[in-house]
PDB file of N, CA and C in Angstrom:
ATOM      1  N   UNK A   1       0.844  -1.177   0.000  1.00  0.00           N
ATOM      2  CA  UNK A   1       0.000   0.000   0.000  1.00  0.00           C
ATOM      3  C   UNK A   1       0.886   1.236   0.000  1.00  0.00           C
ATOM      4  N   UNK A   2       0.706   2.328  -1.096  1.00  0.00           N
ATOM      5  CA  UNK A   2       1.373   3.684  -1.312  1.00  0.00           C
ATOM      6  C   UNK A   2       1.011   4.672   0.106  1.00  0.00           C
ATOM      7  N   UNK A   3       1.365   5.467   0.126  1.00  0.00           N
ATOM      8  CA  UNK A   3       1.608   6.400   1.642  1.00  0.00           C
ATOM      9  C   UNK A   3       0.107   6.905   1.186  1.00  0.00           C
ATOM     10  N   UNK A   4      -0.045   7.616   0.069  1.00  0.00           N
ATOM     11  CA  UNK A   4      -1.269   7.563  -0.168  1.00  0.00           C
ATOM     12  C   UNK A   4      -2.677   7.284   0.143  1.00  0.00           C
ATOM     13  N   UNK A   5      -2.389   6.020  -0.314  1.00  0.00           N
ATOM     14  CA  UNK A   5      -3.815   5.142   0.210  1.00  0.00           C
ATOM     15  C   UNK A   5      -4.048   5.098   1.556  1.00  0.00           C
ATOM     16  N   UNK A   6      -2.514   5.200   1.793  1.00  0.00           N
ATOM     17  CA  UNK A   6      -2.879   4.989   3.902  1.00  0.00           C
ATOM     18  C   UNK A   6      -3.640   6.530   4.154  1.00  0.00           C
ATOM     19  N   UNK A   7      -2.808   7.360   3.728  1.00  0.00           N
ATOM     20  CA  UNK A   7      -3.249   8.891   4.011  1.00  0.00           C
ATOM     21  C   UNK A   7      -5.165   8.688   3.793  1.00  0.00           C
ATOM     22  N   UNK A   8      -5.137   8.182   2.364  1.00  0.00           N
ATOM     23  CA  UNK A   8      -6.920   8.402   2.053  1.00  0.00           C
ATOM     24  C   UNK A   8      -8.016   7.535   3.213  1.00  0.00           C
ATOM     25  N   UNK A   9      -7.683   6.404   3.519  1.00  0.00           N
ATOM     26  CA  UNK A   9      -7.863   5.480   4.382  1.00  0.00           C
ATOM     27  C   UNK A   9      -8.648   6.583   6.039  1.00  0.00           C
ATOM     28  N   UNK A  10      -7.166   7.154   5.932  1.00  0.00           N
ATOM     29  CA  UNK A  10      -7.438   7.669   7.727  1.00  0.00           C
ATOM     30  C   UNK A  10      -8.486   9.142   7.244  1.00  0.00           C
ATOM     31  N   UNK A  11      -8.183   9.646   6.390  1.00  0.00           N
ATOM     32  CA  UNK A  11      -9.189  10.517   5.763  1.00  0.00           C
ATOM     33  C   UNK A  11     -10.682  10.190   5.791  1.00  0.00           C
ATOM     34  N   UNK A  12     -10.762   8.629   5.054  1.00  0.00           N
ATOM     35  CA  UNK A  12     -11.857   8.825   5.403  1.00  0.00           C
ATOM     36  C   UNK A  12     -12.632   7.881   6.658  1.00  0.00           C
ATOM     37  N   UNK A  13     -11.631   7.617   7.501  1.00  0.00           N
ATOM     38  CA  UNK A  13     -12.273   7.215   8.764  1.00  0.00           C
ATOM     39  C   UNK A  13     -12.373   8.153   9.476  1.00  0.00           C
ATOM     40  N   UNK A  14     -11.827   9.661   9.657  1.00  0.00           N
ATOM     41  CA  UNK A  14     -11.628  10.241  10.436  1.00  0.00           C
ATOM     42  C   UNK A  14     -13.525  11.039   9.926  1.00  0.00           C
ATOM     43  N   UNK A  15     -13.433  11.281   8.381  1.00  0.00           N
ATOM     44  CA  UNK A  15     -14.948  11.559   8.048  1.00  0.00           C
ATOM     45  C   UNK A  15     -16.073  11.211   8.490  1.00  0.00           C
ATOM     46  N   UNK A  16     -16.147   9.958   8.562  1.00  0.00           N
ATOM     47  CA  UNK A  16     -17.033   8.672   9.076  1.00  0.00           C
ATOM     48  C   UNK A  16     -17.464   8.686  10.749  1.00  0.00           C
ATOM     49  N   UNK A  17     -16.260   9.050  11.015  1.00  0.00           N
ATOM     50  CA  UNK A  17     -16.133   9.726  12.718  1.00  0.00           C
ATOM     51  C   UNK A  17     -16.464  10.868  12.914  1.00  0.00           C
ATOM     52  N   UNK A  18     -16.783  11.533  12.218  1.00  0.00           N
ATOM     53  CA  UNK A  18     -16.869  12.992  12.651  1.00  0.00           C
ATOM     54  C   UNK A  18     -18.144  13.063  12.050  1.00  0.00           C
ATOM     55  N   UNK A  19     -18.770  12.542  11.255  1.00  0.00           N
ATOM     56  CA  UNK A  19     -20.136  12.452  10.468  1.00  0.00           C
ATOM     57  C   UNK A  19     -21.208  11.733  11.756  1.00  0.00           C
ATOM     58  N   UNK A  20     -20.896  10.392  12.104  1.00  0.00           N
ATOM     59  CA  UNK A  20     -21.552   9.632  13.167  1.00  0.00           C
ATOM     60  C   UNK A  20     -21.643  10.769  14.498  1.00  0.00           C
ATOM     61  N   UNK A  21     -20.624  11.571  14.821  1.00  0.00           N
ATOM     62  CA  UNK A  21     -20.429  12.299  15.917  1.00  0.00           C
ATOM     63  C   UNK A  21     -21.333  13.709  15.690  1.00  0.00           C
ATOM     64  N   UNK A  22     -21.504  13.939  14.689  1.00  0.00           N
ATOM     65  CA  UNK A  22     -22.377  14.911  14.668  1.00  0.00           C
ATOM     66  C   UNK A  22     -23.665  14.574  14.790  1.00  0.00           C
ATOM     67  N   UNK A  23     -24.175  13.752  13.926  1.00  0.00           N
ATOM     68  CA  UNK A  23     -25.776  13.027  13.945  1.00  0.00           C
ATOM     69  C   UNK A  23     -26.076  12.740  15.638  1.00  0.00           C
ATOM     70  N   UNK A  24     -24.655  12.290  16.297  1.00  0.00           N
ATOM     71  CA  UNK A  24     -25.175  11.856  17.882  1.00  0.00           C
ATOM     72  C   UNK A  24     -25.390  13.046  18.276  1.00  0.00           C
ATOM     73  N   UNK A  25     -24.563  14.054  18.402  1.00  0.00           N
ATOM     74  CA  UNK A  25     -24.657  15.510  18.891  1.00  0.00           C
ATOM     75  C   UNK A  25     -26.297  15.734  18.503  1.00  0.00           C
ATOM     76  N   UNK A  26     -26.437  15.850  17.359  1.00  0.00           N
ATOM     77  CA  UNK A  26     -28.248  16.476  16.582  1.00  0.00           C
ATOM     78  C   UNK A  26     -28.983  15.936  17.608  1.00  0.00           C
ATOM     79  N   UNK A  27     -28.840  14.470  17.346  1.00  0.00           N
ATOM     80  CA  UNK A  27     -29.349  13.630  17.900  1.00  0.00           C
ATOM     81  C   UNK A  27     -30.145  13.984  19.452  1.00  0.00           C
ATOM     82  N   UNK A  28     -28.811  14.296  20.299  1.00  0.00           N
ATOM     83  CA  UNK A  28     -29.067  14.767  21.447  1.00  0.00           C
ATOM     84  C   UNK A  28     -29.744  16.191  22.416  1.00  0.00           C
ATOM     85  N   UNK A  29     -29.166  17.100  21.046  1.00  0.00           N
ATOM     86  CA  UNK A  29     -29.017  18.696  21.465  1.00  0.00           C
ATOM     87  C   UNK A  29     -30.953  19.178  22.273  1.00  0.00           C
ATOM     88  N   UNK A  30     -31.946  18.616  21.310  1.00  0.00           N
ATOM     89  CA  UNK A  30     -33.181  19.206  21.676  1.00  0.00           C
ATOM     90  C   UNK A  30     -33.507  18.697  23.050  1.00  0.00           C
ATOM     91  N   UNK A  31     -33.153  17.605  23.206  1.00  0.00           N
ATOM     92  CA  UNK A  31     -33.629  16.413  24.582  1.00  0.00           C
ATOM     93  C   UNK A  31     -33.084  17.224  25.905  1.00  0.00           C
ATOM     94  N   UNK A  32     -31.689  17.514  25.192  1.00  0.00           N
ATOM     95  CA  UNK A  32     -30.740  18.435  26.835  1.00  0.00           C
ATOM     96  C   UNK A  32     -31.300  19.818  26.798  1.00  0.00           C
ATOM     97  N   UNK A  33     -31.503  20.739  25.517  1.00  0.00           N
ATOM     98  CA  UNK A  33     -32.646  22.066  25.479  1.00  0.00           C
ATOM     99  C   UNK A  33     -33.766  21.648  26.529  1.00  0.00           C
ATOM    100  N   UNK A  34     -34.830  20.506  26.342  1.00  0.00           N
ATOM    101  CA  UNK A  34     -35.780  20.559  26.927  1.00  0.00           C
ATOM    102  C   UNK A  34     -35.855  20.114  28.640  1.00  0.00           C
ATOM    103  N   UNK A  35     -34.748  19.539  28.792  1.00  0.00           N
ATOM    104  CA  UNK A  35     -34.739  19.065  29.741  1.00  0.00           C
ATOM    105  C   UNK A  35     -33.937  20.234  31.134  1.00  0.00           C
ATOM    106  N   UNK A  36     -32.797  20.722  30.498  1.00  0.00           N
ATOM    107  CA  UNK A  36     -32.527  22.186  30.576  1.00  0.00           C
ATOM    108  C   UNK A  36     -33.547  23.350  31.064  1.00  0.00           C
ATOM    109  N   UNK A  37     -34.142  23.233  30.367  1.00  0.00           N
ATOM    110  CA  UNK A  37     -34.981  24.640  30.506  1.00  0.00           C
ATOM    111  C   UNK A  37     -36.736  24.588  31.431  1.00  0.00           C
ATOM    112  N   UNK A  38     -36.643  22.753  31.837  1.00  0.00           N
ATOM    113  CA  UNK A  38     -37.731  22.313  32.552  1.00  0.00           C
ATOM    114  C   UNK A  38     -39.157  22.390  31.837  1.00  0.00           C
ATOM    115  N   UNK A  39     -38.674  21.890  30.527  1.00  0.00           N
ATOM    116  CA  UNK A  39     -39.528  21.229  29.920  1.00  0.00           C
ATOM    117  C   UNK A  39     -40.664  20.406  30.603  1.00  0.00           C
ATOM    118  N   UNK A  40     -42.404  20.190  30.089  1.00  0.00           N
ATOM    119  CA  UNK A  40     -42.930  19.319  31.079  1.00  0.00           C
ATOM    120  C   UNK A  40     -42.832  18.230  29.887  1.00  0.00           C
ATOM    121  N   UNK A  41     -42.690  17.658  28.971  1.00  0.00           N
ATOM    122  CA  UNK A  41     -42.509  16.723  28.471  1.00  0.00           C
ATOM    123  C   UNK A  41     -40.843  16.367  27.417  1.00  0.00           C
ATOM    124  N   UNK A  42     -39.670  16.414  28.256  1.00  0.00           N
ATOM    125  CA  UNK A  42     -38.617  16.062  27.832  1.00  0.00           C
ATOM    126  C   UNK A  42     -38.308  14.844  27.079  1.00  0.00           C
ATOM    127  N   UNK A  43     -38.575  13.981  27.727  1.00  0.00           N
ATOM    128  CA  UNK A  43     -38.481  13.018  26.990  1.00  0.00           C
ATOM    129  C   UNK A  43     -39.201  12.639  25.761  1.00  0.00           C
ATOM    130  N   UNK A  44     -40.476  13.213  25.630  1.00  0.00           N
ATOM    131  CA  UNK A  44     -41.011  13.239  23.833  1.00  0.00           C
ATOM    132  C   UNK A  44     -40.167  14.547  23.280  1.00  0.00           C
ATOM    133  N   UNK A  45     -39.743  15.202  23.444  1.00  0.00           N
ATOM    134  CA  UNK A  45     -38.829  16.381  22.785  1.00  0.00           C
ATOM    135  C   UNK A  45     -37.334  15.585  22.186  1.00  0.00           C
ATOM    136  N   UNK A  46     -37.180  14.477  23.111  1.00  0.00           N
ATOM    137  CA  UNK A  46     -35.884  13.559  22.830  1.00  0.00           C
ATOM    138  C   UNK A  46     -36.192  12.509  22.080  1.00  0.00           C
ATOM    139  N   UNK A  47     -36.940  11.979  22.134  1.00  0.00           N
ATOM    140  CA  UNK A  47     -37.323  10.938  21.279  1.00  0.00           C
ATOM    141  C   UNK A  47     -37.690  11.360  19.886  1.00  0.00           C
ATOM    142  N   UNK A  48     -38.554  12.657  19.521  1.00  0.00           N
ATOM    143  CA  UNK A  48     -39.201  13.216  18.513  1.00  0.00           C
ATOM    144  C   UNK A  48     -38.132  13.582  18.330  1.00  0.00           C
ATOM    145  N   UNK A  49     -36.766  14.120  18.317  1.00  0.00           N
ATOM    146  CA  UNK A  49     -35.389  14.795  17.781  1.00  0.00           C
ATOM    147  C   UNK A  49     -34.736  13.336  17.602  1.00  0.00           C
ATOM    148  N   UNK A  50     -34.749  12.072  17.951  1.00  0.00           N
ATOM    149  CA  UNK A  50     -34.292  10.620  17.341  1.00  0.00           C
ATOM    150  C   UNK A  50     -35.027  10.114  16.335  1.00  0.00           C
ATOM    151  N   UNK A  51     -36.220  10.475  16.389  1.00  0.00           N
ATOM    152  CA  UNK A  51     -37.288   9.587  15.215  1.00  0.00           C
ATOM    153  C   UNK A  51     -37.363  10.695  14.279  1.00  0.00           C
ATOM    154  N   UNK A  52     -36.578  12.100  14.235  1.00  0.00           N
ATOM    155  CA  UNK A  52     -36.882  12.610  12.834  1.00  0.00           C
ATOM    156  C   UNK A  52     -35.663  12.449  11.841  1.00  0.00           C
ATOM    157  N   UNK A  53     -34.635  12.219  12.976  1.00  0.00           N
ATOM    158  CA  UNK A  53     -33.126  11.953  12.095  1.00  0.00           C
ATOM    159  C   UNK A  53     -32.813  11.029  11.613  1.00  0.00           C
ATOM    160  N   UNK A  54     -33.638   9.517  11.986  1.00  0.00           N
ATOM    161  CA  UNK A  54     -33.470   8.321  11.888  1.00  0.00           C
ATOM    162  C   UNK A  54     -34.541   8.311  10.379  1.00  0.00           C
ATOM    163  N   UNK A  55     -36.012   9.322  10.413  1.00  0.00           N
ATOM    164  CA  UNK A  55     -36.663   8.956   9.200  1.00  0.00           C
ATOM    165  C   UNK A  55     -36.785  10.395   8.288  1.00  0.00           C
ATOM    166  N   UNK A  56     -35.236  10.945   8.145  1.00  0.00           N
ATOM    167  CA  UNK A  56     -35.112  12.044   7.397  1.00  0.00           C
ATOM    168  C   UNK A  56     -34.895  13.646   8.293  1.00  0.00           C
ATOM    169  N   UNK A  57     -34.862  13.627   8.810  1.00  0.00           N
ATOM    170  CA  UNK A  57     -34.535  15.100   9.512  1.00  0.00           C
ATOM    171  C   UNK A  57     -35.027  16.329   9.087  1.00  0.00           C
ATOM    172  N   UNK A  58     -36.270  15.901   8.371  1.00  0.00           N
ATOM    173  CA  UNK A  58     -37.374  16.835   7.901  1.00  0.00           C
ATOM    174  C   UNK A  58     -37.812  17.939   8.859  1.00  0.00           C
ATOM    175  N   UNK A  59     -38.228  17.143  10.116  1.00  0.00           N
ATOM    176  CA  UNK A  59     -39.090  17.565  11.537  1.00  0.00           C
ATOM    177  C   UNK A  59     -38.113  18.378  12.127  1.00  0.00           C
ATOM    178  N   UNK A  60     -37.089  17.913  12.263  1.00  0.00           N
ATOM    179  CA  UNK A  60     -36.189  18.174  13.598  1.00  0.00           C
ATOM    180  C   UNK A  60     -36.033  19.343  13.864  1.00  0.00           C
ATOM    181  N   UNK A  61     -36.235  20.315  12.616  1.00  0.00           N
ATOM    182  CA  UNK A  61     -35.921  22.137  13.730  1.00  0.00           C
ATOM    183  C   UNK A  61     -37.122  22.277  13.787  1.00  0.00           C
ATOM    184  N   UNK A  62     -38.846  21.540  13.870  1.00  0.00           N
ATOM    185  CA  UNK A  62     -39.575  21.505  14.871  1.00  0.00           C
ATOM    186  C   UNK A  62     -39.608  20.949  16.236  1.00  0.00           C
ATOM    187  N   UNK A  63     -39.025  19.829  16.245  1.00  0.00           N
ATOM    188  CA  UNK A  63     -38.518  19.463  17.143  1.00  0.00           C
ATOM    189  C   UNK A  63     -37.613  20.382  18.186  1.00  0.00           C
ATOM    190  N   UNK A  64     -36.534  21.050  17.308  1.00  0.00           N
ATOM    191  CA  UNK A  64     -35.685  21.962  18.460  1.00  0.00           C
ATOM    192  C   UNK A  64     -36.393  23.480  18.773  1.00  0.00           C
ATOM    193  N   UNK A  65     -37.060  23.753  17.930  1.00  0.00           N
ATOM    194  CA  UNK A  65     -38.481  24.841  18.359  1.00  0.00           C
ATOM    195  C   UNK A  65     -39.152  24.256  19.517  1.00  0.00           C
ATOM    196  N   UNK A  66     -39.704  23.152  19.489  1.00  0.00           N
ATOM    197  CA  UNK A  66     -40.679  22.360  20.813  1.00  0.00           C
ATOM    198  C   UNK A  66     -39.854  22.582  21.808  1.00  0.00           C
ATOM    199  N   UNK A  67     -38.568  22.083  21.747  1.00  0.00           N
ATOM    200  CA  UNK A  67     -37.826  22.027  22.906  1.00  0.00           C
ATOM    201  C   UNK A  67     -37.435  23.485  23.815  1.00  0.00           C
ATOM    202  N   UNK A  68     -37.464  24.749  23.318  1.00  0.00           N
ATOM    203  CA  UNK A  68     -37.775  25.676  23.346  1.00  0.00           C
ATOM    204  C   UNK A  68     -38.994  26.636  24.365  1.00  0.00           C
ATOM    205  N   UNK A  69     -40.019  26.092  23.632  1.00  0.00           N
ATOM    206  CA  UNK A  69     -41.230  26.407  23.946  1.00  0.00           C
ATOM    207  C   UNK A  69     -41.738  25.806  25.375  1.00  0.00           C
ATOM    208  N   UNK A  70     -42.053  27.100  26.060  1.00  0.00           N
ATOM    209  CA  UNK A  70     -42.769  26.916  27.483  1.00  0.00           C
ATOM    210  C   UNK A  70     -44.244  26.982  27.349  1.00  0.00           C
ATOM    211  N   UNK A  71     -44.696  25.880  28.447  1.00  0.00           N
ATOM    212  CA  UNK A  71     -46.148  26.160  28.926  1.00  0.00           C
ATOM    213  C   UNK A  71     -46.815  26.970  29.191  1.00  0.00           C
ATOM    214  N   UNK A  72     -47.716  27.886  28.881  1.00  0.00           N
ATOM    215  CA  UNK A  72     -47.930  29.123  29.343  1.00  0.00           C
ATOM    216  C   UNK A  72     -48.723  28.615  31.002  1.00  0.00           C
ATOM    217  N   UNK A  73     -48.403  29.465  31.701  1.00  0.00           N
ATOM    218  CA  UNK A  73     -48.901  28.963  33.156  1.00  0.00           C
ATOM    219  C   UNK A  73     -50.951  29.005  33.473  1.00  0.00           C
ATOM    220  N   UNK A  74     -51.264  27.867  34.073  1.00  0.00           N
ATOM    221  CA  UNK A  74     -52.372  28.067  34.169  1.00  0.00           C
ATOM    222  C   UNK A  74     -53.070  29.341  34.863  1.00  0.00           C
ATOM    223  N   UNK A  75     -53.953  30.094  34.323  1.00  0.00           N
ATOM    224  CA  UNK A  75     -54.453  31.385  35.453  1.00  0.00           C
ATOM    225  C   UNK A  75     -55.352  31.260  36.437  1.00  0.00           C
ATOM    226  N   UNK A  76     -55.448  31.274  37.537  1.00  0.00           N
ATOM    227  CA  UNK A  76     -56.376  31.202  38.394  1.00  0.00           C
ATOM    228  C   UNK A  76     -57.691  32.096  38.071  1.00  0.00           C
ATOM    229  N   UNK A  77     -58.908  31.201  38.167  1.00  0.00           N
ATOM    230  CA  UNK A  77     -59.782  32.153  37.879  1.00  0.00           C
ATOM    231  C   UNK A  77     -60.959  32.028  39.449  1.00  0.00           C
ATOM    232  N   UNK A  78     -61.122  33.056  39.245  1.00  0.00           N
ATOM    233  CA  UNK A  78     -61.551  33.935  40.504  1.00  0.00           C
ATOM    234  C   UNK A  78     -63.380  33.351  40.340  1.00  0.00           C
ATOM    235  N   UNK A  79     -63.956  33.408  41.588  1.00  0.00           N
ATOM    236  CA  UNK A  79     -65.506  32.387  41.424  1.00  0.00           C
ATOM    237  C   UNK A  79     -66.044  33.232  42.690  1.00  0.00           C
TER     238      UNK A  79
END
């Protein structure tokens, strides 16, 4: 094997690594937003940011919008 091929080799494992490492990062970022910021449903904010990357990553900056978004607080109403 030419110095080359070794060079292209680690090139593109190092790609492959850094490609997988980002998708985990995506993967993760809305779940720790929601959970962070006391989200009342974190864990569908984490799961819905895994099931949009896994079936296209169409959803997912709805997903990191959700994660975002607070409850508006219930108002007491007066009787």
């Amino acid at each position: 094997m030419a110095l080359i091929d070794i060079f292209a080799w680690i090139v593109l494992l190092v790609t492959i690594g850094t490609l997988i490492a980002v998708i985990v990062a995506l993967g993760m970022m809305p779940g720790r937003i929601a959970r962070k910021r006391g989200h009342p449903w974190p864990e569908a904010v984490a799961i819905g940011s895994w099931a949009t990357l896994v079936f296209g990553f169409v959803f997912w900056p709805l997903v990191l919008i959700w994660a975002y978004v607070d409850v508006p607080e219930r108002r007491e109403t007066s009787k």
